[in-house]
N, C-alpha and C. Protein backbone atom coordinates (compact mmCIF):
# COMPACT_ATOMS: atom_id res chain seq x y z
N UNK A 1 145.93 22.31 -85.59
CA UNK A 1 145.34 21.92 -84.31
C UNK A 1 144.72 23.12 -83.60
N UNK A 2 143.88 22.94 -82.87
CA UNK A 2 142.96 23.94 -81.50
C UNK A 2 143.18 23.29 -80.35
N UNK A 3 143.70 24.33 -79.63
CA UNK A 3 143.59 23.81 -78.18
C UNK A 3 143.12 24.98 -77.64
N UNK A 4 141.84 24.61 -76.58
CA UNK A 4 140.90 25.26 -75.75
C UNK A 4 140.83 24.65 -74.47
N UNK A 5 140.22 25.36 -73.74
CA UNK A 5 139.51 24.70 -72.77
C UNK A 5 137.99 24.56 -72.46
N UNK A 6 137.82 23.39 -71.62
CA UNK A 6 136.33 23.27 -71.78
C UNK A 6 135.82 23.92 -70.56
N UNK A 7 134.51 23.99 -70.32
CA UNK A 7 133.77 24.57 -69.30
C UNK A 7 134.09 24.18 -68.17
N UNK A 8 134.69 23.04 -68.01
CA UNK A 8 135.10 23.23 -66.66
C UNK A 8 136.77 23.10 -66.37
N UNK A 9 137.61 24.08 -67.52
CA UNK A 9 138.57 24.47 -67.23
C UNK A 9 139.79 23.24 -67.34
N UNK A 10 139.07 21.94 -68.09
CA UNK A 10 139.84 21.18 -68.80
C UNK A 10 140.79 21.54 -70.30
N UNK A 11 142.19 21.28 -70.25
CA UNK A 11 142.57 21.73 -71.14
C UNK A 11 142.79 20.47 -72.63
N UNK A 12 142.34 20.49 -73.80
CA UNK A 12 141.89 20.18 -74.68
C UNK A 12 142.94 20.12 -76.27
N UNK A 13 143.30 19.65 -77.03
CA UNK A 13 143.64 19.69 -78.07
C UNK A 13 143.38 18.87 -79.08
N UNK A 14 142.06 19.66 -80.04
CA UNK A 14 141.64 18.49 -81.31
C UNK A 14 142.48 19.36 -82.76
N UNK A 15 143.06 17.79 -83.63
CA UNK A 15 143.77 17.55 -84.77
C UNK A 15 143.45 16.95 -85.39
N UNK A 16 144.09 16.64 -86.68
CA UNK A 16 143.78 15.79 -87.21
C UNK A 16 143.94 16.17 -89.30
N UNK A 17 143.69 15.50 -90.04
CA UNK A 17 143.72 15.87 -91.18
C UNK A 17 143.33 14.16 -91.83
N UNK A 18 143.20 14.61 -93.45
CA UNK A 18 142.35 13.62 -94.59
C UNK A 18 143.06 12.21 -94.41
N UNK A 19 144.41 12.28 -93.61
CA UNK A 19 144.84 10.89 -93.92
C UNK A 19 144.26 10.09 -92.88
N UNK A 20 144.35 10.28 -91.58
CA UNK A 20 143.74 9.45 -90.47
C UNK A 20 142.50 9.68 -89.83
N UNK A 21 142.41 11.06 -89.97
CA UNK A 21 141.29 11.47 -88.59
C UNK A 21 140.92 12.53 -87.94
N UNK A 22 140.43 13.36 -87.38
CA UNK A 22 140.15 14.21 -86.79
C UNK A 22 140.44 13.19 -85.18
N UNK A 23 141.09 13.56 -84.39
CA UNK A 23 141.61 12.96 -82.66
C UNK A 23 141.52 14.29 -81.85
N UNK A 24 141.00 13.48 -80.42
CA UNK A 24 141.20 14.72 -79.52
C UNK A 24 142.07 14.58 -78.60
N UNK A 25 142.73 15.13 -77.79
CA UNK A 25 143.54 14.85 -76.90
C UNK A 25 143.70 15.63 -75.74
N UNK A 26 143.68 14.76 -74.29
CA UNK A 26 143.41 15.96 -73.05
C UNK A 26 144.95 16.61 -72.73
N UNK A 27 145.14 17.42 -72.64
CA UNK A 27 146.30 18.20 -72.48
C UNK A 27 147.07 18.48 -70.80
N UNK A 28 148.08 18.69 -70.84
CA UNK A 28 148.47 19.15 -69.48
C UNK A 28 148.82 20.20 -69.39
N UNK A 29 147.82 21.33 -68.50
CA UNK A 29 147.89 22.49 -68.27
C UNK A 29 149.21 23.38 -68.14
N UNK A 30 150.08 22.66 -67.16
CA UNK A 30 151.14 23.32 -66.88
C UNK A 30 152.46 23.04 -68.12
N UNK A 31 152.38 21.72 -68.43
CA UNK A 31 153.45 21.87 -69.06
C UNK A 31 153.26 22.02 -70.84
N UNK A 32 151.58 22.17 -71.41
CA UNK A 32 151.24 22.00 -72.57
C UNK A 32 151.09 21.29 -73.43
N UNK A 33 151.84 20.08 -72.47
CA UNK A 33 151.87 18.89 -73.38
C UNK A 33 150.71 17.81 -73.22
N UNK A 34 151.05 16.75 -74.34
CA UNK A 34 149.53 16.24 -74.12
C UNK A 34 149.54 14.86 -72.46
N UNK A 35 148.69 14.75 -72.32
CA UNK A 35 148.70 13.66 -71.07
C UNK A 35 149.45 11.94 -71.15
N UNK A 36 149.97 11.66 -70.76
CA UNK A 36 150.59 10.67 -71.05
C UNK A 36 149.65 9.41 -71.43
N UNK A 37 149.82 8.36 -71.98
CA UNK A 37 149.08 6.92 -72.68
C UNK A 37 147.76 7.61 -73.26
N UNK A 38 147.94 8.22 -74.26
CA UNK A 38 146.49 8.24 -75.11
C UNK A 38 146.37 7.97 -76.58
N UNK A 39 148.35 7.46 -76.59
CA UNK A 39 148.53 7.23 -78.41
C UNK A 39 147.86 8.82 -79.12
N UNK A 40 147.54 8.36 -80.10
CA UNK A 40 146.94 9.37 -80.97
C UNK A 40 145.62 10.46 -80.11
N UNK A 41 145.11 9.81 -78.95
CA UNK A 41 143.81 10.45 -78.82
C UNK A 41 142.93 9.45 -79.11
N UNK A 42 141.29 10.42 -78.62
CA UNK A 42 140.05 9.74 -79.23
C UNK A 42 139.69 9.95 -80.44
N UNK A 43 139.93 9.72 -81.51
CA UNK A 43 138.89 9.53 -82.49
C UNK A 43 137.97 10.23 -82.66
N UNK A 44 136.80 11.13 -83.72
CA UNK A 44 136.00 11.66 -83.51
C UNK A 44 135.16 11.64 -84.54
N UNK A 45 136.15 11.72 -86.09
CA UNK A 45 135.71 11.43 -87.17
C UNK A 45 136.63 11.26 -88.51
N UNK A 46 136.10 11.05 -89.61
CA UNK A 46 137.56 10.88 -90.74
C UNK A 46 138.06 9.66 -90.36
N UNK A 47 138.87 9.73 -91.35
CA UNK A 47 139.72 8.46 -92.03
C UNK A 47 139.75 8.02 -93.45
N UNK A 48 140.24 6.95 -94.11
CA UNK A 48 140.65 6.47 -95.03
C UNK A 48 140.84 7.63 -96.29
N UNK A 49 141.79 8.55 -95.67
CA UNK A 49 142.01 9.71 -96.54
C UNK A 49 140.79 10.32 -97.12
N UNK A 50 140.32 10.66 -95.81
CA UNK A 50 138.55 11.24 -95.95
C UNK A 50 139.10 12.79 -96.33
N UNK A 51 138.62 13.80 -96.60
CA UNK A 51 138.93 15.33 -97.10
C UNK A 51 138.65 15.83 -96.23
N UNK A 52 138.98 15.97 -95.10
CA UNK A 52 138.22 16.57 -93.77
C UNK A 52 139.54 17.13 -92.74
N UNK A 53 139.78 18.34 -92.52
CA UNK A 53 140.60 18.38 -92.04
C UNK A 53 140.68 19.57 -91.39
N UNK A 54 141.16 20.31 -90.35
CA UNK A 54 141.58 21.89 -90.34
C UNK A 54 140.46 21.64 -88.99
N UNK A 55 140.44 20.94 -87.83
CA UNK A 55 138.92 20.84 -86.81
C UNK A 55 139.47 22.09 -85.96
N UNK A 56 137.96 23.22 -85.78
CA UNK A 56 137.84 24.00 -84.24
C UNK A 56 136.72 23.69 -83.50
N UNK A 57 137.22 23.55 -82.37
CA UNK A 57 136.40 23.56 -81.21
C UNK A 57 135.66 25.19 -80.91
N UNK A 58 134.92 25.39 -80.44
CA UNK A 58 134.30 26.41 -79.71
C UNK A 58 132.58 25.61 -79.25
N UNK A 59 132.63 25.77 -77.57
CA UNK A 59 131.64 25.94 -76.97
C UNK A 59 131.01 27.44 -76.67
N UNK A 60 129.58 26.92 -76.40
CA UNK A 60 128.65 28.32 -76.61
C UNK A 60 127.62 27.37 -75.18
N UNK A 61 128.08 28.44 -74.12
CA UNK A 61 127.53 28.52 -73.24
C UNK A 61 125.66 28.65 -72.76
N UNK A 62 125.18 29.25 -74.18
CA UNK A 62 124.08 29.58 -74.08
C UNK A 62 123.25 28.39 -74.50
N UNK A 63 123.93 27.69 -75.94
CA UNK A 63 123.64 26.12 -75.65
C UNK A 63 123.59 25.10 -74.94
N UNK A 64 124.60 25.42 -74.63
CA UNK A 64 125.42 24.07 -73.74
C UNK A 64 126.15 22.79 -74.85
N UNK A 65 126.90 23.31 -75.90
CA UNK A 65 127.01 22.45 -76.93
C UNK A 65 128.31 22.67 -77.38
N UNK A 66 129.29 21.76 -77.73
CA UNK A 66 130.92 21.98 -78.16
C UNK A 66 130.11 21.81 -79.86
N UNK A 67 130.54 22.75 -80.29
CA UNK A 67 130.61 23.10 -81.51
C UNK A 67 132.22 22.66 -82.66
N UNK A 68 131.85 21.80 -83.57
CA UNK A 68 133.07 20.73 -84.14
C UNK A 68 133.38 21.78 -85.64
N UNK A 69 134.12 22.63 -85.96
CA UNK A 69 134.01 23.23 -87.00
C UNK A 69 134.82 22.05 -87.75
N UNK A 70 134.63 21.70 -89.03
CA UNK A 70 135.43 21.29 -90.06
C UNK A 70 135.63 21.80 -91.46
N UNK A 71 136.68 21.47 -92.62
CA UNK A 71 136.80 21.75 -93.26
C UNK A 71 136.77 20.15 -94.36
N UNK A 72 135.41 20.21 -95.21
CA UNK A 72 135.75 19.13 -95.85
C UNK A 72 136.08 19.56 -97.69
N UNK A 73 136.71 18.77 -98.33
CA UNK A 73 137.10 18.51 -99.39
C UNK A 73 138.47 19.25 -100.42
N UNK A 74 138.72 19.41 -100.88
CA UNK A 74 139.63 20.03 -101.29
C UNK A 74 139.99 22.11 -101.58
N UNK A 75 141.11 22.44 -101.03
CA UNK A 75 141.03 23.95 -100.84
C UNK A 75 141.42 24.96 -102.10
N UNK A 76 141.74 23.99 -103.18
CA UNK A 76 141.94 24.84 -104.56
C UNK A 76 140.78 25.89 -105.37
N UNK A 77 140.92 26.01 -105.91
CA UNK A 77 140.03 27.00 -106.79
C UNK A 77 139.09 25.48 -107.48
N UNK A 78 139.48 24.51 -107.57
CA UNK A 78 138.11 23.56 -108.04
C UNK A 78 138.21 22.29 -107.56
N UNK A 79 138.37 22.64 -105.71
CA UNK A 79 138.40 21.18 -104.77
C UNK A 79 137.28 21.27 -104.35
N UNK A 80 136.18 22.59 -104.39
CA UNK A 80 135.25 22.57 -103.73
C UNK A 80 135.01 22.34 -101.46
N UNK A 81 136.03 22.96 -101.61
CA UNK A 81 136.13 23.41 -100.11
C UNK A 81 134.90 24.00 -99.11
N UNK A 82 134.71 23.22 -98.47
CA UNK A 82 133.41 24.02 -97.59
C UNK A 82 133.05 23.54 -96.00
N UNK A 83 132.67 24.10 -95.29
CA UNK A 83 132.86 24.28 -93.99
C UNK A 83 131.54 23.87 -93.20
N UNK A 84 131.73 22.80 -92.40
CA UNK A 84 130.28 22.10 -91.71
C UNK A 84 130.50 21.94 -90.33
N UNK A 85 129.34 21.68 -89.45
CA UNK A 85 130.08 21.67 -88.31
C UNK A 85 129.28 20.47 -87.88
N UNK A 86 129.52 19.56 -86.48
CA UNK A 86 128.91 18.96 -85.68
C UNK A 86 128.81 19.14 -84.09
N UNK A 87 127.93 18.91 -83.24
CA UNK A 87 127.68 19.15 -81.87
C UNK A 87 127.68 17.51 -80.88
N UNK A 88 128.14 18.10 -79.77
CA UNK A 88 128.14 17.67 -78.86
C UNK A 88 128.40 18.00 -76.96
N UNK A 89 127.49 17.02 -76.30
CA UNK A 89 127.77 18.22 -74.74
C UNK A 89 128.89 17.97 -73.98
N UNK A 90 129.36 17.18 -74.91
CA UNK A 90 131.14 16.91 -74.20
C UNK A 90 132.08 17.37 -75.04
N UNK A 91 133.26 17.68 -74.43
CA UNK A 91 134.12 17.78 -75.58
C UNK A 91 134.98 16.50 -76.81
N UNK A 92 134.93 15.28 -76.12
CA UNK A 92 135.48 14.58 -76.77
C UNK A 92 134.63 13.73 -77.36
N UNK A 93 133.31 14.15 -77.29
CA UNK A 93 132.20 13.39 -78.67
C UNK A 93 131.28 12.75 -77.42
N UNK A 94 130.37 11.97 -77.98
CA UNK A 94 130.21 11.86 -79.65
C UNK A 94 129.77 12.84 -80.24
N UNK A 95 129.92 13.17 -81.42
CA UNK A 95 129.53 14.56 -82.32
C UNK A 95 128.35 14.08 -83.53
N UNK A 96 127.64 14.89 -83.12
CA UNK A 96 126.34 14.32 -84.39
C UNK A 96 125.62 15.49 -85.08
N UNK A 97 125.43 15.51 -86.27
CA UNK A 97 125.42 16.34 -87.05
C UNK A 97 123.63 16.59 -87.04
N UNK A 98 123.15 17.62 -87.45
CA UNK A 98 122.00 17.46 -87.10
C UNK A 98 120.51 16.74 -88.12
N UNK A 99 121.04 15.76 -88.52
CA UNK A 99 120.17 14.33 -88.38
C UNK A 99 120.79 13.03 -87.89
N UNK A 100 120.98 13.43 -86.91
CA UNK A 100 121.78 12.47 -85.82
C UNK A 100 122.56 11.43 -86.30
N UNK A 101 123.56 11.71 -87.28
CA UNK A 101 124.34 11.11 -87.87
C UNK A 101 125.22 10.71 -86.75
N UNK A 102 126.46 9.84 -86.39
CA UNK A 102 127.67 10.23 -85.61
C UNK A 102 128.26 9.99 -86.23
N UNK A 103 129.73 11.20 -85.86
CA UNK A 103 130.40 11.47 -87.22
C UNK A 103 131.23 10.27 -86.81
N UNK A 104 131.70 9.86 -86.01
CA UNK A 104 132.56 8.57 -85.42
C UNK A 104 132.76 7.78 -86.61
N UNK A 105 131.32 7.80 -87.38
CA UNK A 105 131.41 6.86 -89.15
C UNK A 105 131.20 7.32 -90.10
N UNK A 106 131.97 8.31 -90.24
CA UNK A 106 132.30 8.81 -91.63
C UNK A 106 133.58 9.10 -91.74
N UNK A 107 133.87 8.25 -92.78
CA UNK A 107 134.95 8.15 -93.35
C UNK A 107 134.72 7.45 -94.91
N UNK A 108 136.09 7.94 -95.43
CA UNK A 108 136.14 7.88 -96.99
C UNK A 108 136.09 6.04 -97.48
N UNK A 109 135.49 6.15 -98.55
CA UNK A 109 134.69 4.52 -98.83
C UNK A 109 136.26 3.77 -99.25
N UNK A 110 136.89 2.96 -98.31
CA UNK A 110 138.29 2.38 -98.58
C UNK A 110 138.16 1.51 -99.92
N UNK A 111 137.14 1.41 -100.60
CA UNK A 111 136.86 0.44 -102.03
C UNK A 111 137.02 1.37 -103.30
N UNK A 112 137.23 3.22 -102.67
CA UNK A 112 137.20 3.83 -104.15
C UNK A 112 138.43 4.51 -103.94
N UNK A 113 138.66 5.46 -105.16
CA UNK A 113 139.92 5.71 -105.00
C UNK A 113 139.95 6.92 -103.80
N UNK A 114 141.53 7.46 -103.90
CA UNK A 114 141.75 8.58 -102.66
C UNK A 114 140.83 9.59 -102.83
N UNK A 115 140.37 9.98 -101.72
CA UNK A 115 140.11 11.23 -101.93
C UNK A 115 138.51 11.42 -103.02
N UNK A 116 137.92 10.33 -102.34
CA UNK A 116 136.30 9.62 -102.35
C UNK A 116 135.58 10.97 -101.30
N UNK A 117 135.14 12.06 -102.17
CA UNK A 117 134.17 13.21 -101.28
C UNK A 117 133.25 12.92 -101.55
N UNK A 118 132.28 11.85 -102.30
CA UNK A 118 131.05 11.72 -102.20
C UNK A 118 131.15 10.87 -101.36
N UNK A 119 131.48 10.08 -100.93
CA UNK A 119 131.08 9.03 -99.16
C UNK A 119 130.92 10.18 -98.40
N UNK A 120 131.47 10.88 -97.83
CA UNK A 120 131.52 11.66 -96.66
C UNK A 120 130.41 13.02 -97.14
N UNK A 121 129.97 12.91 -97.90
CA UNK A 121 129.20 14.76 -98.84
C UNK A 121 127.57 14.69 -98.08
N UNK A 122 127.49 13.44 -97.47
CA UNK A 122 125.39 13.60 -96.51
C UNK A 122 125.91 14.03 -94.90
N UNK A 123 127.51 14.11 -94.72
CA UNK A 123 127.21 14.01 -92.87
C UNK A 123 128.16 15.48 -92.85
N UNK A 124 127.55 15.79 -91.54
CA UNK A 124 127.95 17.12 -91.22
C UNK A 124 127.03 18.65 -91.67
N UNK A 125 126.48 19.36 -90.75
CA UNK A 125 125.88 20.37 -91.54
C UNK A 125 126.57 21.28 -92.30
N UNK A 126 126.52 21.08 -93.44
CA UNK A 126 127.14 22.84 -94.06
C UNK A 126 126.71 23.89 -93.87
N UNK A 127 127.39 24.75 -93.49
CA UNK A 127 127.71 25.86 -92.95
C UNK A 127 127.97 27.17 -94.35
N UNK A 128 128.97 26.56 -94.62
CA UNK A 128 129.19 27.51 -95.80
C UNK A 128 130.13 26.97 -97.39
N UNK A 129 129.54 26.93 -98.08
CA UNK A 129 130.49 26.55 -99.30
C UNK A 129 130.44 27.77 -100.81
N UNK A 130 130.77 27.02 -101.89
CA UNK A 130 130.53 27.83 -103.05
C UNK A 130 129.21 28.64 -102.85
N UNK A 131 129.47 29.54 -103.50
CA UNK A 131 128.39 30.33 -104.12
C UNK A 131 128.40 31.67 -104.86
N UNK A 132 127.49 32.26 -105.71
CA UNK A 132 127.52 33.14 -106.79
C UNK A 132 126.52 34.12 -106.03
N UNK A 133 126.06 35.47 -105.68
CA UNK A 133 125.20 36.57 -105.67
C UNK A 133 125.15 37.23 -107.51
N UNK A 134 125.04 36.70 -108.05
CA UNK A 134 124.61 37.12 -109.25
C UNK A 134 124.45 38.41 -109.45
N UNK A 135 125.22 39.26 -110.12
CA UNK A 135 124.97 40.98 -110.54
C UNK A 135 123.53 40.78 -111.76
N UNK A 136 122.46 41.45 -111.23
CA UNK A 136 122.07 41.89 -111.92
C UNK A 136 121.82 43.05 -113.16
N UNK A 137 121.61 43.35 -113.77
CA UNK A 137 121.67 44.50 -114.50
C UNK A 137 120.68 45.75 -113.67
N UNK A 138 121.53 46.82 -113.73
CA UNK A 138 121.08 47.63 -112.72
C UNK A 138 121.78 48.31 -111.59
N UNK A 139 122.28 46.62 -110.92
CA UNK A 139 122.87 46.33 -109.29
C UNK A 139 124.24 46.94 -109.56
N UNK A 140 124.93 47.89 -108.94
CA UNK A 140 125.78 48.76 -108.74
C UNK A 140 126.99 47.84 -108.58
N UNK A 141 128.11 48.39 -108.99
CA UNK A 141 129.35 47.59 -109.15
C UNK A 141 129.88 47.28 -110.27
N UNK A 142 130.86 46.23 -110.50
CA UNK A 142 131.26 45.56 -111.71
C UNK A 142 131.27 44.19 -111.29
N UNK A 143 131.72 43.40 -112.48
CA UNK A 143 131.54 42.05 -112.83
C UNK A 143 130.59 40.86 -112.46
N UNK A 144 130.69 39.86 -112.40
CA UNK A 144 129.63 38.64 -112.63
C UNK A 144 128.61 38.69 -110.82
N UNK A 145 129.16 39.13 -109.84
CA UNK A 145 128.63 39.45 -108.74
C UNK A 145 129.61 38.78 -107.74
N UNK A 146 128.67 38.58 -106.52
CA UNK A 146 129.72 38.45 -105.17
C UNK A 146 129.80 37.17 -104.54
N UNK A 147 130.56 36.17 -104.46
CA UNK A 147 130.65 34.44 -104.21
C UNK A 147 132.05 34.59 -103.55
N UNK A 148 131.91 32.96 -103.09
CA UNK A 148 132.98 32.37 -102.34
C UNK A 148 133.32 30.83 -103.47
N UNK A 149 134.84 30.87 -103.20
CA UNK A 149 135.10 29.60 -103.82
C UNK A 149 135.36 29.04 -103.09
N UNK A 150 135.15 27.66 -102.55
CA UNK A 150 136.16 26.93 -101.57
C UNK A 150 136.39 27.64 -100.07
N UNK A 151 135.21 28.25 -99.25
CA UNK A 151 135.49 28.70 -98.26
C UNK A 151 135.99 27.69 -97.09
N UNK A 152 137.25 28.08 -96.55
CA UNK A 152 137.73 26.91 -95.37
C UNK A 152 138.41 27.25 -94.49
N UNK A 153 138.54 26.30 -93.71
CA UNK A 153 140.18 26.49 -92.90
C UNK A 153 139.93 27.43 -91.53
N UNK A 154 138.58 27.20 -91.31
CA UNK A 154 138.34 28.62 -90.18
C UNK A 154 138.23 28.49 -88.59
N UNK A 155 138.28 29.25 -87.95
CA UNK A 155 138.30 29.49 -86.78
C UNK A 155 136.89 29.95 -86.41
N UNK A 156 136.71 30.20 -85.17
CA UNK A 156 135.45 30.69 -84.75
C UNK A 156 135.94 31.46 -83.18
N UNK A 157 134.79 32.44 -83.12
CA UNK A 157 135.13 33.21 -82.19
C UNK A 157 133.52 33.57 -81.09
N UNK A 158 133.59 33.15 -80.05
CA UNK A 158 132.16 33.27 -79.61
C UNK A 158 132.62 34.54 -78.01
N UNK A 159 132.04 36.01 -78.59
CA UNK A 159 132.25 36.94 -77.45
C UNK A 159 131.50 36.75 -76.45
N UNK A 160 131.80 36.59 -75.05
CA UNK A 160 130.79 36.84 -73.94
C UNK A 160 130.24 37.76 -73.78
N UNK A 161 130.60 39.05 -73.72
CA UNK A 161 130.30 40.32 -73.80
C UNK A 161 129.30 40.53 -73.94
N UNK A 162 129.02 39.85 -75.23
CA UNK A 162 127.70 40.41 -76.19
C UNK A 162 126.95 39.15 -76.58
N UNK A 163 127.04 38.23 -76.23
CA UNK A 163 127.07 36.81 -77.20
C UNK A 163 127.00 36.08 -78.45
N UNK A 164 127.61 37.58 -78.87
CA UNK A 164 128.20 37.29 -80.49
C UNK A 164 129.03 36.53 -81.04
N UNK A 165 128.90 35.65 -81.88
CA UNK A 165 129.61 34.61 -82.71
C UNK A 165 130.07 34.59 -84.27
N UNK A 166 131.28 34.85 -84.34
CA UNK A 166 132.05 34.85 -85.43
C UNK A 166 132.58 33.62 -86.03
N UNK A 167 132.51 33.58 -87.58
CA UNK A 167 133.39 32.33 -88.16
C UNK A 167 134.26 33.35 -88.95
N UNK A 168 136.03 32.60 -88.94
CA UNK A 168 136.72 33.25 -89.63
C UNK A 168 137.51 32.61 -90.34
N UNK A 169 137.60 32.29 -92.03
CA UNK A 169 138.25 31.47 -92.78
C UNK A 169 138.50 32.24 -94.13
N UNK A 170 139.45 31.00 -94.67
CA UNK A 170 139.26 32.10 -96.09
C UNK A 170 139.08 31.51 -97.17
N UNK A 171 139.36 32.24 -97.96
CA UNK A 171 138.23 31.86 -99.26
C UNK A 171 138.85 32.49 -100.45
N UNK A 172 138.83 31.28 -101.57
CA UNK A 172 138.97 32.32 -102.72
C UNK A 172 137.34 32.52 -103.57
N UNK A 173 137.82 33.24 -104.82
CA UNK A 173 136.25 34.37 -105.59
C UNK A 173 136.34 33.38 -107.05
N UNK A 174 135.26 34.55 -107.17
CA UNK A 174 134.56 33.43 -108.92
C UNK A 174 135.39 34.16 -109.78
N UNK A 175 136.00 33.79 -111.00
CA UNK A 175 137.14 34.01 -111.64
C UNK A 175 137.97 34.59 -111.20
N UNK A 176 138.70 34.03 -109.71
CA UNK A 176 139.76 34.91 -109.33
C UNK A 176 140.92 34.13 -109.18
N UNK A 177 141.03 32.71 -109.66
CA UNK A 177 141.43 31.76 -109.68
C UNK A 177 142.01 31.22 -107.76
N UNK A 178 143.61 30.99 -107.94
CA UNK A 178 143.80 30.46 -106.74
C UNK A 178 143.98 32.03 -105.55
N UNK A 179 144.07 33.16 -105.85
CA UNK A 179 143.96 33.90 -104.82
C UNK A 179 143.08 33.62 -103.76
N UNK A 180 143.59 34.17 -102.46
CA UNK A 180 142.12 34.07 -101.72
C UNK A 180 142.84 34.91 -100.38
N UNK A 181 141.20 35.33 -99.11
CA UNK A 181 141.59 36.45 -98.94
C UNK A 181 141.07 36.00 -97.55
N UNK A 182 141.34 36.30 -96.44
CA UNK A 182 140.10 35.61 -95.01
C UNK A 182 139.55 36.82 -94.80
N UNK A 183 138.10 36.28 -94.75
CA UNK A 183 136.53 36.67 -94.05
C UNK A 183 136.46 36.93 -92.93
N UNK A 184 135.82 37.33 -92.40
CA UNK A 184 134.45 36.93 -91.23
C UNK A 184 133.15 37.69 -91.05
N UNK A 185 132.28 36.56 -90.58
CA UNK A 185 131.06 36.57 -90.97
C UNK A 185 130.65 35.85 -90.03
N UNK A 186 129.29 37.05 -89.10
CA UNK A 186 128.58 36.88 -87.79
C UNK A 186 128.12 35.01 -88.11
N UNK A 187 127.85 35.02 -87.07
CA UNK A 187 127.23 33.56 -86.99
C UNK A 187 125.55 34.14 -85.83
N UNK A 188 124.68 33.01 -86.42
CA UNK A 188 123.29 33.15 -85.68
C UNK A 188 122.74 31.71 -85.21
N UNK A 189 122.33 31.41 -83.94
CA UNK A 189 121.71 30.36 -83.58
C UNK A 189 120.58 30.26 -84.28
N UNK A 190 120.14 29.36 -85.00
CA UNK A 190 118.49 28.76 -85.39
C UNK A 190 117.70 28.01 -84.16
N UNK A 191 116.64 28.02 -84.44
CA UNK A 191 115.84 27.09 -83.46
C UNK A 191 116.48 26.09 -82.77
N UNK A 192 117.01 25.60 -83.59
CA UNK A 192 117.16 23.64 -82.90
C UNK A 192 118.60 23.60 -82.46
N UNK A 193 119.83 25.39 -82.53
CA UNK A 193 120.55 25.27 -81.66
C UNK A 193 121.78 25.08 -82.90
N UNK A 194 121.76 25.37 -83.74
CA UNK A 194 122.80 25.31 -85.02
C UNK A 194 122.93 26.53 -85.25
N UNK A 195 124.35 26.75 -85.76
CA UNK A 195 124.55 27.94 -86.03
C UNK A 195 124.68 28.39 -87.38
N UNK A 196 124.52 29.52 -87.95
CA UNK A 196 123.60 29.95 -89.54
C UNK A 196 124.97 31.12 -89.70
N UNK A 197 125.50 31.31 -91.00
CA UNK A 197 125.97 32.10 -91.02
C UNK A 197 125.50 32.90 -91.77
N UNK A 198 126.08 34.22 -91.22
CA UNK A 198 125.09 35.41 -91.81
C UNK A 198 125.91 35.45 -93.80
N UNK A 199 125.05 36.04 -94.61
CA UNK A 199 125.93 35.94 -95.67
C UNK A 199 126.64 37.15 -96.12
């Protein structure tokens, strides 16, 4: 779970994991706990043991946009783990990915078996998943070159200071089997207000 607060000093806690859901829930400041009659929370996205799980919040002031980090699909060395996010100007949704998907409906296809990652694999932008930098011959170092397996599970960090933005998760490497080690790696706004991670 993440619990933050929002811009106007509302206190916040989104959860959730592959069996039910990603839920948000408004919190009570003083005593930490969550607010009384909300059951589970709102809803936001996931379900039917969708692979989606591990949600951070972080708003970015310069947008004006709650930023939905997720973690979809499996975190092994060959679950293919990778990290997408969705936006919205509230905190408790709706969240839409940027081809105005809402994630509100995505969830895993209840007609196939568990743990169905192609239903859910078009919504949400990815952010960061597998990949290889290929050593060339020449290119200084040793072995096959520099990748991520299964990057997930991350946090984000947006400084006022400077208005620098960090993602921080971890990740295992290409033949390094299940080890793995946590990152971080600047984050950059694009045009249309999404954030790019540096590689």
């Amino acid at each position: 779970p993440d619990v933050f607060f929002d811009k106007n000093g509302k206190l916040w806690m989104v959860y959730g994991s592959y069996s039910g859901g990603i839920f948000i829930l408004e919190m009570d400041k003083t005593s930490g706990k969550p607010l009384p009659n909300q059951g589970y929370g709102k809803k936001l996205t996931g379900g039917n043991h969708s692979r989606i799980e591990a949600p951070y919040m972080l708003y970015n002031p310069e947008t004006d946009y709650y930023y939905l980090y997720l973690s979809y699909g499996g975190l092994g060395a060959d679950g293919g783990y990778n990290i997408r996010v969705a936006r919205s100007k509230t905190p408790d949704g709706p969240f839409l990915d940027a081809e105005g998907n809402d994630m509100i409906n995505v969830k895993a296809d209840k007609d196939k078996p568990l743990f169905d990652d192609r239903s859910i694999e078009p919504f949400g932008v990815k952010l960061l998943g597998n990949f290889l930098f290929q050593r060339q011959i020449g290119d200084p170092g040793t072995g096959q070159g520099i990748g991520y397996v299964s990057p997930g599970h991350n946090s984000a960090y947006y400084d006022a200071e400077t208005g620098k933005q960090f993602l921080i998760f971890h990740s295992r490497f290409p033949g390094r089997g299940e080890e793995h080690e946590v990152r971080v790696h600047e984050m950059h706004m694009n045009s249309e207000e999404w954030p790019v991670v540096s590689p």
